[in-house]
Protein backbone atom coordinates (compact mmCIF):
# COMPACT_ATOMS: atom_id res chain seq x y z
CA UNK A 1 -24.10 -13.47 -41.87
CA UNK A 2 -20.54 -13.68 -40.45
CA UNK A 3 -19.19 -14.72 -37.07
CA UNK A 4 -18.03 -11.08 -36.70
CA UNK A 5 -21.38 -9.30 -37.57
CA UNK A 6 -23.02 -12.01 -35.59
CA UNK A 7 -20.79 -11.21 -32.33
CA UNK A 8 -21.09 -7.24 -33.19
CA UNK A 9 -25.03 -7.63 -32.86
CA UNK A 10 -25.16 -9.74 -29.99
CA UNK A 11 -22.65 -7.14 -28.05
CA UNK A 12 -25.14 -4.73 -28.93
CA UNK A 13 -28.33 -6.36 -27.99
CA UNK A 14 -26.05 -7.05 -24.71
CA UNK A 15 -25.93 -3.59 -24.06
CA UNK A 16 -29.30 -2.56 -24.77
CA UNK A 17 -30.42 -5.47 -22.32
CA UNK A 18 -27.74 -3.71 -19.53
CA UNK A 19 -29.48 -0.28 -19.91
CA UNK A 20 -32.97 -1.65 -19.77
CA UNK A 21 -31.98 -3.63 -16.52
CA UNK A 22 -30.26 -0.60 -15.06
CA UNK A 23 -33.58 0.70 -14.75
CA UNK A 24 -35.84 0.53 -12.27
CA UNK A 25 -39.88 1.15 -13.03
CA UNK A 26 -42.29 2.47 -10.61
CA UNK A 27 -46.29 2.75 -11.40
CA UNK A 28 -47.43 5.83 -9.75
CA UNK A 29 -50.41 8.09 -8.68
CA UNK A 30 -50.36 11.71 -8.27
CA UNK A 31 -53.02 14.10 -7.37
CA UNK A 32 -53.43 17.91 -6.74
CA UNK A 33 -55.60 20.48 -6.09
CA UNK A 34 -55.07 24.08 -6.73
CA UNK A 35 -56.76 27.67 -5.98
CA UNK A 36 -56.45 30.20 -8.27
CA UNK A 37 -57.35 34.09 -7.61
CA UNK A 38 -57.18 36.72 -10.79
CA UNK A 39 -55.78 40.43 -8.89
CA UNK A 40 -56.03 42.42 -12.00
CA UNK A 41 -56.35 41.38 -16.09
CA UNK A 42 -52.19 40.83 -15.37
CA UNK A 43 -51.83 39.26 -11.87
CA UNK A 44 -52.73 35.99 -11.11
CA UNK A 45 -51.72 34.51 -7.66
CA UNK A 46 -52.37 30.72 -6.62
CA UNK A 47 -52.25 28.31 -3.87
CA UNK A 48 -51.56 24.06 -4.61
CA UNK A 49 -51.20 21.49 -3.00
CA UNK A 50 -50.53 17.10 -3.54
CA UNK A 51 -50.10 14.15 -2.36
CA UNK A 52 -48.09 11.27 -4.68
CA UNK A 53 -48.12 8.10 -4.49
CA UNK A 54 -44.80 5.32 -5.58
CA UNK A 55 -44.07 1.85 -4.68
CA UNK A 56 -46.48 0.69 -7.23
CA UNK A 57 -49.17 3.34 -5.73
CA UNK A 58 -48.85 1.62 -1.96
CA UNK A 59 -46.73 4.71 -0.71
CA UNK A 60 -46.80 8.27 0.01
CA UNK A 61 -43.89 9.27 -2.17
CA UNK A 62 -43.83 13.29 -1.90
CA UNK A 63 -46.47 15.57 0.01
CA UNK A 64 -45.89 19.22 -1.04
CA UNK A 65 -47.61 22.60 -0.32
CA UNK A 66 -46.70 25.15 -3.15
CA UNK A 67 -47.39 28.65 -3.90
CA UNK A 68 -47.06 31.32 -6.82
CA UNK A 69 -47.95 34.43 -8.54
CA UNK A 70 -48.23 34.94 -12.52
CA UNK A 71 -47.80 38.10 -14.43
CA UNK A 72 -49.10 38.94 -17.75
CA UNK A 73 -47.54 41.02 -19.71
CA UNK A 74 -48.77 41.60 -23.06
CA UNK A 75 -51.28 38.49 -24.99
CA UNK A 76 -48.07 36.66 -25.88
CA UNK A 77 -45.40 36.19 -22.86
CA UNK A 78 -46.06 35.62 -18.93
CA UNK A 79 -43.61 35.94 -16.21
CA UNK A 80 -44.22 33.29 -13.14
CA UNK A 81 -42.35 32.50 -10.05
CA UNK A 82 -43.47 30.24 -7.22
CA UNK A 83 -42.17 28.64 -3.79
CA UNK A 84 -42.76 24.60 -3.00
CA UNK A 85 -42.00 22.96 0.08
CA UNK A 86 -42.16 19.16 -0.03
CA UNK A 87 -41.41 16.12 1.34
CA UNK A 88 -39.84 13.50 -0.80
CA UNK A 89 -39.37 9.27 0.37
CA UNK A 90 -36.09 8.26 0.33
CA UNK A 91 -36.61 5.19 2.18
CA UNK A 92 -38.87 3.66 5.00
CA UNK A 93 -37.17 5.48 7.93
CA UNK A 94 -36.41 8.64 5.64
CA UNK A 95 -38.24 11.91 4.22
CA UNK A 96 -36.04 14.65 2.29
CA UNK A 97 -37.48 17.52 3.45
CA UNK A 98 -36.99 19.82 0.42
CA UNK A 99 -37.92 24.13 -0.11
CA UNK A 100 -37.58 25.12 -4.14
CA UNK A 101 -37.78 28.28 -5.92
CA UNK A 102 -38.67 28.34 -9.77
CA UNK A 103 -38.82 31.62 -12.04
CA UNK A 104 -40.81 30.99 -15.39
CA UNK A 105 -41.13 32.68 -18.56
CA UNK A 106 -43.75 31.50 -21.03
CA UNK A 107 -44.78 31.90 -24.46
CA UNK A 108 -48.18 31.43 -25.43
CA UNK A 109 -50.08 31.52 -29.18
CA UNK A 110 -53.12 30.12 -30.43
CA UNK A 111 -53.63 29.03 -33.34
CA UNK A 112 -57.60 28.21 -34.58
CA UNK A 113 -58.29 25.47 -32.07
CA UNK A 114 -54.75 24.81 -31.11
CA UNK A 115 -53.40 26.21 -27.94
CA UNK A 116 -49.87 25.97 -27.86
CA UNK A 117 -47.09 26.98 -25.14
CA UNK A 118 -43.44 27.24 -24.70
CA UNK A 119 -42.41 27.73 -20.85
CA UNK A 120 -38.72 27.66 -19.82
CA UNK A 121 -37.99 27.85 -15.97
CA UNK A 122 -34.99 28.42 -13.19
CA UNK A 123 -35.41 25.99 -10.59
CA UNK A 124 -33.60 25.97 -7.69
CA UNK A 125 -33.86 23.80 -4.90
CA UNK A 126 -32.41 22.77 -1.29
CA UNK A 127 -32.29 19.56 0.39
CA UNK A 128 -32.13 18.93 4.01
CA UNK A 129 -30.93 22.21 4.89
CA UNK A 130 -30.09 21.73 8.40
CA UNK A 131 -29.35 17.69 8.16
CA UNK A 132 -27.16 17.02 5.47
CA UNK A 133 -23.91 18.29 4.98
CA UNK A 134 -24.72 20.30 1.72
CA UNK A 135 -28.03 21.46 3.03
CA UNK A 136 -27.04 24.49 2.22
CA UNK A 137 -26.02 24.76 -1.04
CA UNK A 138 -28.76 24.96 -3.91
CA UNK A 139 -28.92 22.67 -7.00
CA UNK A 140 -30.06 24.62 -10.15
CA UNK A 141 -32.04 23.00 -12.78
CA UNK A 142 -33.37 24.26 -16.32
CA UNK A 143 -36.59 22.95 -17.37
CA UNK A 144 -38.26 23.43 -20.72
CA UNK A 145 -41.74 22.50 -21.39
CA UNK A 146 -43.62 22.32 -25.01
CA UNK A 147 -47.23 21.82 -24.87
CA UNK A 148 -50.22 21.90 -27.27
CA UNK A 149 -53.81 21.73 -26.48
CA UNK A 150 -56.68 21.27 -28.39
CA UNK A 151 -60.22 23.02 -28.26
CA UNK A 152 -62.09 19.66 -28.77
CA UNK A 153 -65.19 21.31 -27.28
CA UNK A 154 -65.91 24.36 -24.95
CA UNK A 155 -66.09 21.91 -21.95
CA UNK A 156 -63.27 18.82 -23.18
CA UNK A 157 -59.44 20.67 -23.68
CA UNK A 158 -56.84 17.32 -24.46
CA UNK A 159 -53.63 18.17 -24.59
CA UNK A 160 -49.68 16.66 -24.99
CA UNK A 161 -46.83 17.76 -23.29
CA UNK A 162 -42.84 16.97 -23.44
CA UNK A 163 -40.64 18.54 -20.87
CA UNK A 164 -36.68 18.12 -20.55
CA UNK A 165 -35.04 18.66 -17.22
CA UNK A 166 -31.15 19.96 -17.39
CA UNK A 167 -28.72 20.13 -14.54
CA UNK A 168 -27.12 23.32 -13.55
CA UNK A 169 -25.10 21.56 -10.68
CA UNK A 170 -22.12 19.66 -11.37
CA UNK A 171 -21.81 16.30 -9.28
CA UNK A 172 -20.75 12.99 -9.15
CA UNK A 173 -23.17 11.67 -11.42
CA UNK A 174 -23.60 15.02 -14.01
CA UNK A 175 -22.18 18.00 -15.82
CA UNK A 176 -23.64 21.25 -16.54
CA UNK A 177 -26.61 20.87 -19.25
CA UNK A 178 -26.88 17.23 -18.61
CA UNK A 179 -30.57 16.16 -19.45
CA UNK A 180 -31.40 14.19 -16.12
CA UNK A 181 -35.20 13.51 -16.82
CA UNK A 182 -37.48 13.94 -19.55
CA UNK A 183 -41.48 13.51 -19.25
CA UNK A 184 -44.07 12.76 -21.92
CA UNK A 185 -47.81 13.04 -20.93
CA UNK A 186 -50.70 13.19 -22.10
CA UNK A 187 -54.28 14.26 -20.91
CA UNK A 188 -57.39 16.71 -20.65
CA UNK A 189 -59.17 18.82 -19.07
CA UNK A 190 -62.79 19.31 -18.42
CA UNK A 191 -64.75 22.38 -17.34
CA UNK A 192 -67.44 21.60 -14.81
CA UNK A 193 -68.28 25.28 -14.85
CA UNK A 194 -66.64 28.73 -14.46
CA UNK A 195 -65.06 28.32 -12.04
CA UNK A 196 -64.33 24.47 -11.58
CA UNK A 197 -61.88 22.09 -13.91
CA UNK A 198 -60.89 18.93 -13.39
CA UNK A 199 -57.83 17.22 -15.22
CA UNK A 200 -56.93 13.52 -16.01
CA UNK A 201 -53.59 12.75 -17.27
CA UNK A 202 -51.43 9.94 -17.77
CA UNK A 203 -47.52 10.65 -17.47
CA UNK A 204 -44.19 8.99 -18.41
CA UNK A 205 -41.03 9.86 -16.84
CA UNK A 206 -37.28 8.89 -17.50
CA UNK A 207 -34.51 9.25 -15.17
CA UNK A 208 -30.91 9.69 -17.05
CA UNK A 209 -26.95 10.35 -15.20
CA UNK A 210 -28.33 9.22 -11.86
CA UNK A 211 -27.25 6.65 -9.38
CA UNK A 212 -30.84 4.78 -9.90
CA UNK A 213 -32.51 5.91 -12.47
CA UNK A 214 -36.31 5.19 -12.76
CA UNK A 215 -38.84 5.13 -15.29
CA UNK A 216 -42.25 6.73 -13.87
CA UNK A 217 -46.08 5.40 -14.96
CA UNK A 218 -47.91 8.11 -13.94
CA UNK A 219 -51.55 8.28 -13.66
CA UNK A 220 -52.95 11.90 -12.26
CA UNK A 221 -56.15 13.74 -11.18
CA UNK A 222 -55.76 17.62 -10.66
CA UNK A 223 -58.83 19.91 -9.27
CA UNK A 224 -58.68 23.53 -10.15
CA UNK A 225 -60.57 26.44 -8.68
CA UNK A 226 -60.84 29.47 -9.60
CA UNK A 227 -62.35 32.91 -8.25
């Protein structure tokens, strides 16, 4: 091998080392537990709420209250929309106090024992509204999510998810349509009985055109209930 292609490689194994560096990894846990109540065969409303976990699980990293209402309307499509208001660790003195709004619109099919759905979703969210100098003025994210779930059993429902985050907001840092996090999980859930599921997951999530950008190790437990 030449000098050149020699030097060319090691630049590039240079920069690969730089990016890993650049970012910082945080083992997490997150848990939740949501109420769901069916109106009509078209209206669904719920209530959830969490508590997460960062600095290597020894924190509370973000405490939120959220709540929602889904729409049916035909075996195919829903239409969602939902209000969360959450608190987010910035640093040891500090908590972001943060409302956001999301609209939804998902595609569902099944296929045999394959479940699979295609959700896109309008966020758009304040920070500080009434302590920061841009309090005021929403940032605007577009999320999609792909997901496909298998029928393993009538109780035992794995499934995998991706989901892209894109800015809407323009900043220091990003441009419209910049991907600024992507997650990978996977999991499943497990039907104690009609009306009770529990779900275990484990998550990864990347951080990209940030100041620090983390990567996420995310181990969850949700509780559903429904009536």
């Amino acid at each position: 091998m030449s000098n050149i292609k020699i030097l060319i490689l090691s630049f590039g194994l240079m920069l690969i080392s730089l990016d890993v560096l650049a970012q910082m990894n945080d083992a997490q846990l997150w848990t939740a537990v949501n109420v769901e109540h069916k109106f009509t065969s078209h209206i669904n409303s719920y209530i959830e709420g969490g508590l997460r976990f960062s600095e290597n699980i020894t924190e509370f990293g973000i405490t939120y209250s959220e709540i929602g209402m889904d729409y049916k309307i035909n075996k195919t499509f829903e239409l969602s929309g939902g209000y969360r208001y959450f608190s987010k660790r910035k640093n040891e003195d500090f908590y972001s106090i943060r409302h956001r709004f999301n609209l939804d619109l998902s595609l569902k099919k099944s296929y045999y024992l394959f479940n699979f759905q295609l959700r896109t979703r309008i966020e758009m969210e304040y920070k500080d509204m009434y302590t920061s100098v841009d309090g005021l003025i929403p940032e605007y994210k577009w999320l999609n999510k792909v997901q496909l779930k298998y029928n393993f059993t009538k109780k035992i429902k794995p499934y995998f998810y991706l989901e892209s985050y894109n800015s809407l907001t323009t900043s220091k840092h990003t441009r419209n349509f910049d991907i600024i996090k992507m997650r990978y999980c996977i999991g499943a859930e497990y039907k104690i009985n009609k009306h009770n599921i529990i779900e275990l997951y484990y998550l990864i999530e990347n951080e990209y055109h940030q100041k620090n950008p983390y990567n996420y190790f995310v181990t969850g437990i949700s509780f559903n209930h429904s009536f």
